[in-house]
N, C-alpha and C. Protein backbone atom coordinates (compact mmCIF):
# COMPACT_ATOMS: atom_id res chain seq x y z
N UNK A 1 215.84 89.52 141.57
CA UNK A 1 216.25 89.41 142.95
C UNK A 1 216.10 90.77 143.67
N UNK A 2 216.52 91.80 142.87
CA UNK A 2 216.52 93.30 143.33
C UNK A 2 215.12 93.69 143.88
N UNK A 3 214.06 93.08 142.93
CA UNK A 3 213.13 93.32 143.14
C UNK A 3 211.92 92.50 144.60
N UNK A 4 212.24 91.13 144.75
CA UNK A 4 212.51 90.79 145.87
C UNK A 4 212.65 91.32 147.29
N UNK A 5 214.13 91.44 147.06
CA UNK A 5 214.68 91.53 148.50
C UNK A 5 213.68 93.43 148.70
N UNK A 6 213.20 94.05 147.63
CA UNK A 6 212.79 95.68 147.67
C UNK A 6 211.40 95.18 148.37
N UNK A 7 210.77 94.42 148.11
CA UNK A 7 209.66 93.91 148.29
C UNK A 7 209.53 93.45 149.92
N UNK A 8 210.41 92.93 150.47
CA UNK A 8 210.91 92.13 151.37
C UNK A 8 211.32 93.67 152.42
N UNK A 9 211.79 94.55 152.00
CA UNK A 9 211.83 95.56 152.82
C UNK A 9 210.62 96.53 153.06
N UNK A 10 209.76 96.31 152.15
CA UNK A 10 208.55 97.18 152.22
C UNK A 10 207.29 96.64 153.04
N UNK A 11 207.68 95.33 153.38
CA UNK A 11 206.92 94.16 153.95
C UNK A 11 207.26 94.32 155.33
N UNK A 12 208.68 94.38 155.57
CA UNK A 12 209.40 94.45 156.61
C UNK A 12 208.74 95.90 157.61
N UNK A 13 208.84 97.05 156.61
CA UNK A 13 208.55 98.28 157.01
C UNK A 13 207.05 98.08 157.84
N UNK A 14 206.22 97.47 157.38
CA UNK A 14 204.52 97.63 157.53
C UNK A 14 203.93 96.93 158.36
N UNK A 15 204.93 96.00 158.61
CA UNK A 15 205.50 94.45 160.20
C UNK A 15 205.87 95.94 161.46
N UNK A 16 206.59 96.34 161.05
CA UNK A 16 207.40 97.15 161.94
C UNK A 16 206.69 97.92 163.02
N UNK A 17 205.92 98.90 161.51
CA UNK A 17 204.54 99.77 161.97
C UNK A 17 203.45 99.31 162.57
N UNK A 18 202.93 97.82 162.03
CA UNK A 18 201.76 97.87 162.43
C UNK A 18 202.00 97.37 164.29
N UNK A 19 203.47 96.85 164.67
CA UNK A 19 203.66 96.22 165.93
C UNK A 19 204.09 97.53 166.85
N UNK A 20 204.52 98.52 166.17
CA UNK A 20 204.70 99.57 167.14
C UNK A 20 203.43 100.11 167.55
N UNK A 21 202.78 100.23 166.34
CA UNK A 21 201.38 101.01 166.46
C UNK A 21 200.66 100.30 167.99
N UNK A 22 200.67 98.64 167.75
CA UNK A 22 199.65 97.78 168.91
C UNK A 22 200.79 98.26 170.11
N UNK A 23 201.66 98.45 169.75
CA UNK A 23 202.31 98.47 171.59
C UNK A 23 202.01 99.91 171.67
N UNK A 24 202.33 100.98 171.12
CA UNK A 24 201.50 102.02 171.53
C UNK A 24 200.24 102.41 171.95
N UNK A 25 199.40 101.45 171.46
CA UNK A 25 197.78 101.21 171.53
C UNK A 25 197.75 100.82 173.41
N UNK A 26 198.73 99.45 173.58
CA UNK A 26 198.63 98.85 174.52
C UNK A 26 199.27 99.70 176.05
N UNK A 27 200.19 100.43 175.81
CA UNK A 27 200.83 101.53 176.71
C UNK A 27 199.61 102.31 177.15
N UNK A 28 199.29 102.99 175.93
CA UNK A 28 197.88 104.12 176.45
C UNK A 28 196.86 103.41 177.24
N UNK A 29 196.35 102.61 176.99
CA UNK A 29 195.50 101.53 177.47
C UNK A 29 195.72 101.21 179.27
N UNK A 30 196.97 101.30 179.36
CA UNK A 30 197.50 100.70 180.79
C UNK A 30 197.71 102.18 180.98
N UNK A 31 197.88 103.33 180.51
CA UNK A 31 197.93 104.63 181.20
C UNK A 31 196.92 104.95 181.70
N UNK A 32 195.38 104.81 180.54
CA UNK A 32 194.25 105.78 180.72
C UNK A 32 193.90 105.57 182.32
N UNK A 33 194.27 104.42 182.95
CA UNK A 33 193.13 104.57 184.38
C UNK A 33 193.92 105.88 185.16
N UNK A 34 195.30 106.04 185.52
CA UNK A 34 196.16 107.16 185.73
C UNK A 34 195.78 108.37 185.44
N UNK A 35 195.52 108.59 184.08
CA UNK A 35 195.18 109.85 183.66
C UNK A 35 193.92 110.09 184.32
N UNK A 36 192.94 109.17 184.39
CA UNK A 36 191.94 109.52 184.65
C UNK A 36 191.78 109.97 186.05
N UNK A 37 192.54 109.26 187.17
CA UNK A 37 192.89 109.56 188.99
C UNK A 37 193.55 110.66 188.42
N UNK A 38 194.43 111.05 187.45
CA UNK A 38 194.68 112.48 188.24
C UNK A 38 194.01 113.71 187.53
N UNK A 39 193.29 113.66 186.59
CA UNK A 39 192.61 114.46 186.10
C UNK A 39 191.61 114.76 187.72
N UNK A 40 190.63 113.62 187.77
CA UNK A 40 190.24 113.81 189.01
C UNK A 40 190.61 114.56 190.31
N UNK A 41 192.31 114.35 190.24
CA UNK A 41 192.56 114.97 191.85
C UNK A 41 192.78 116.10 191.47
N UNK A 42 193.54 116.38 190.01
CA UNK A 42 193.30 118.21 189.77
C UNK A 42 192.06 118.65 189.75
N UNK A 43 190.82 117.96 189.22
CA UNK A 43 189.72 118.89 189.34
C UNK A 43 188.64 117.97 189.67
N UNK A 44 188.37 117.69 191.22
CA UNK A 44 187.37 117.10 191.99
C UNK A 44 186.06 117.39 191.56
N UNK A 45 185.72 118.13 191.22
CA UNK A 45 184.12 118.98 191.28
C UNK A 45 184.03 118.34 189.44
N UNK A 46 184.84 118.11 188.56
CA UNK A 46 184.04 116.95 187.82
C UNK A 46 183.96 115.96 187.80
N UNK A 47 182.41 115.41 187.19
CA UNK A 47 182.16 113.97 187.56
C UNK A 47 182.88 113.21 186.37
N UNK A 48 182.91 111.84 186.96
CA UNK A 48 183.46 110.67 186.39
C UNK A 48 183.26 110.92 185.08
N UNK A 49 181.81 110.91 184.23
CA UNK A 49 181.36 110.66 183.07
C UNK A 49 181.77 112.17 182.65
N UNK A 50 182.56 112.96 182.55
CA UNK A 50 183.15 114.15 182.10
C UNK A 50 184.88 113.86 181.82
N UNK A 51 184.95 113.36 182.78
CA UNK A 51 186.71 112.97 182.92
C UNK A 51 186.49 111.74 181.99
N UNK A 52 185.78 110.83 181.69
CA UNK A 52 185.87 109.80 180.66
C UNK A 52 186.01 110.60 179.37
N UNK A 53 185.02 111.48 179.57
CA UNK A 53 185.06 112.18 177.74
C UNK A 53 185.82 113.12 177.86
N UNK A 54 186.62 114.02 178.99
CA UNK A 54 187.82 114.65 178.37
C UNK A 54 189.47 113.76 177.92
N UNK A 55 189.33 112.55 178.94
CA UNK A 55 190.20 111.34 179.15
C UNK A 55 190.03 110.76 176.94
N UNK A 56 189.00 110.51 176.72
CA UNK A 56 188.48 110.26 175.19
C UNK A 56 188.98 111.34 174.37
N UNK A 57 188.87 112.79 174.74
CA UNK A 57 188.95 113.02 173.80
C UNK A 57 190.90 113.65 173.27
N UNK A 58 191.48 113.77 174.16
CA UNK A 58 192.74 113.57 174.36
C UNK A 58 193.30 112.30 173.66
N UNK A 59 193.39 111.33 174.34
CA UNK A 59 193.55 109.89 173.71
C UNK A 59 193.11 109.33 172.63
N UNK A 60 191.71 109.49 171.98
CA UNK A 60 191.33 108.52 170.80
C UNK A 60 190.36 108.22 171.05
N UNK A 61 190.76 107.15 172.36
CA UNK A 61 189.58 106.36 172.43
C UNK A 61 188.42 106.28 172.64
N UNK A 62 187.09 105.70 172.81
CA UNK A 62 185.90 105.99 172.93
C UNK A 62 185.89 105.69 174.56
N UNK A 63 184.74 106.74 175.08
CA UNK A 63 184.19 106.78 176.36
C UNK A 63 184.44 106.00 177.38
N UNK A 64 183.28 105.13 176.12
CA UNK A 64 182.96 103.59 176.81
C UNK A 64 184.11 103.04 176.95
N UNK A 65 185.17 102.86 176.55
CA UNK A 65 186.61 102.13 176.66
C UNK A 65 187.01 102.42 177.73
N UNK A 66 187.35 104.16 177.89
CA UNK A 66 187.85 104.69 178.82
C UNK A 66 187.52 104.16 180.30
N UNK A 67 185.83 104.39 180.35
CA UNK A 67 185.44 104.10 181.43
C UNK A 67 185.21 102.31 181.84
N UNK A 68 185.60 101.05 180.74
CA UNK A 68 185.63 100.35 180.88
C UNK A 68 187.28 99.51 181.48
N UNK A 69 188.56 100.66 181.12
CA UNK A 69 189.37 100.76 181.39
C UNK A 69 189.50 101.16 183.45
N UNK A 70 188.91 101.90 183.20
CA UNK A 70 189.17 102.80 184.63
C UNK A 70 188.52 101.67 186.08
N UNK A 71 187.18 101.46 185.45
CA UNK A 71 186.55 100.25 186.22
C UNK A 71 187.26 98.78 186.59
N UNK A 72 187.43 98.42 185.49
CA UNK A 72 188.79 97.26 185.30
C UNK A 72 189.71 97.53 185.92
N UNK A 73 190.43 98.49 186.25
CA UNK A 73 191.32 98.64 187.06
C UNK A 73 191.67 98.25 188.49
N UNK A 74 190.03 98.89 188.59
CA UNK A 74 189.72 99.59 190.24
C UNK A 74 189.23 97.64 190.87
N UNK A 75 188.43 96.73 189.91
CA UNK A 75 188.42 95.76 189.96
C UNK A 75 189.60 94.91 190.74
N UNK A 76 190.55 95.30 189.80
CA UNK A 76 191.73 94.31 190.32
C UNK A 76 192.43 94.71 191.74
N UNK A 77 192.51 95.86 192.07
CA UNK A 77 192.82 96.35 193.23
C UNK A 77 191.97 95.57 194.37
């Protein structure tokens, strides 16, 4: 039983992690277009495809995300 319910907590633990991890994933995701407008308004004179890859390389994510993020945004507006 000991062994069980130990089992059952280590299961529990890796449930825990992997759902914090996606809502963390999903937060950044709904940040990057933000970061990216104000990277921009601090420094106008770089272009878009620069602020994607400093926006990338800060965050994780790839470029293409970034800038598929930022577009998507501007979409729904």
């Amino acid at each position: 039983m000991d062994a069980e319910l130990e089992q059952g907590e280590i299961e529990d633990k890796a449930i825990f992690a992997a759902a914090l991890s996606a809502m963390r994933h999903t937060r950044l995701t709904m940040r990057v277009p933000r970061i990216c407008r104000a990277l921009r308004v601090s420094h106008p004179e770089i272009p878009k495809r620069k602020v994607f890859i400093a926006v990338a390389l800060v965050t994780g994510l790839s470029q293409g995300h970034i800038r598929d993020l930022y577009y998507q945004e501007r979409k729904k507006a």
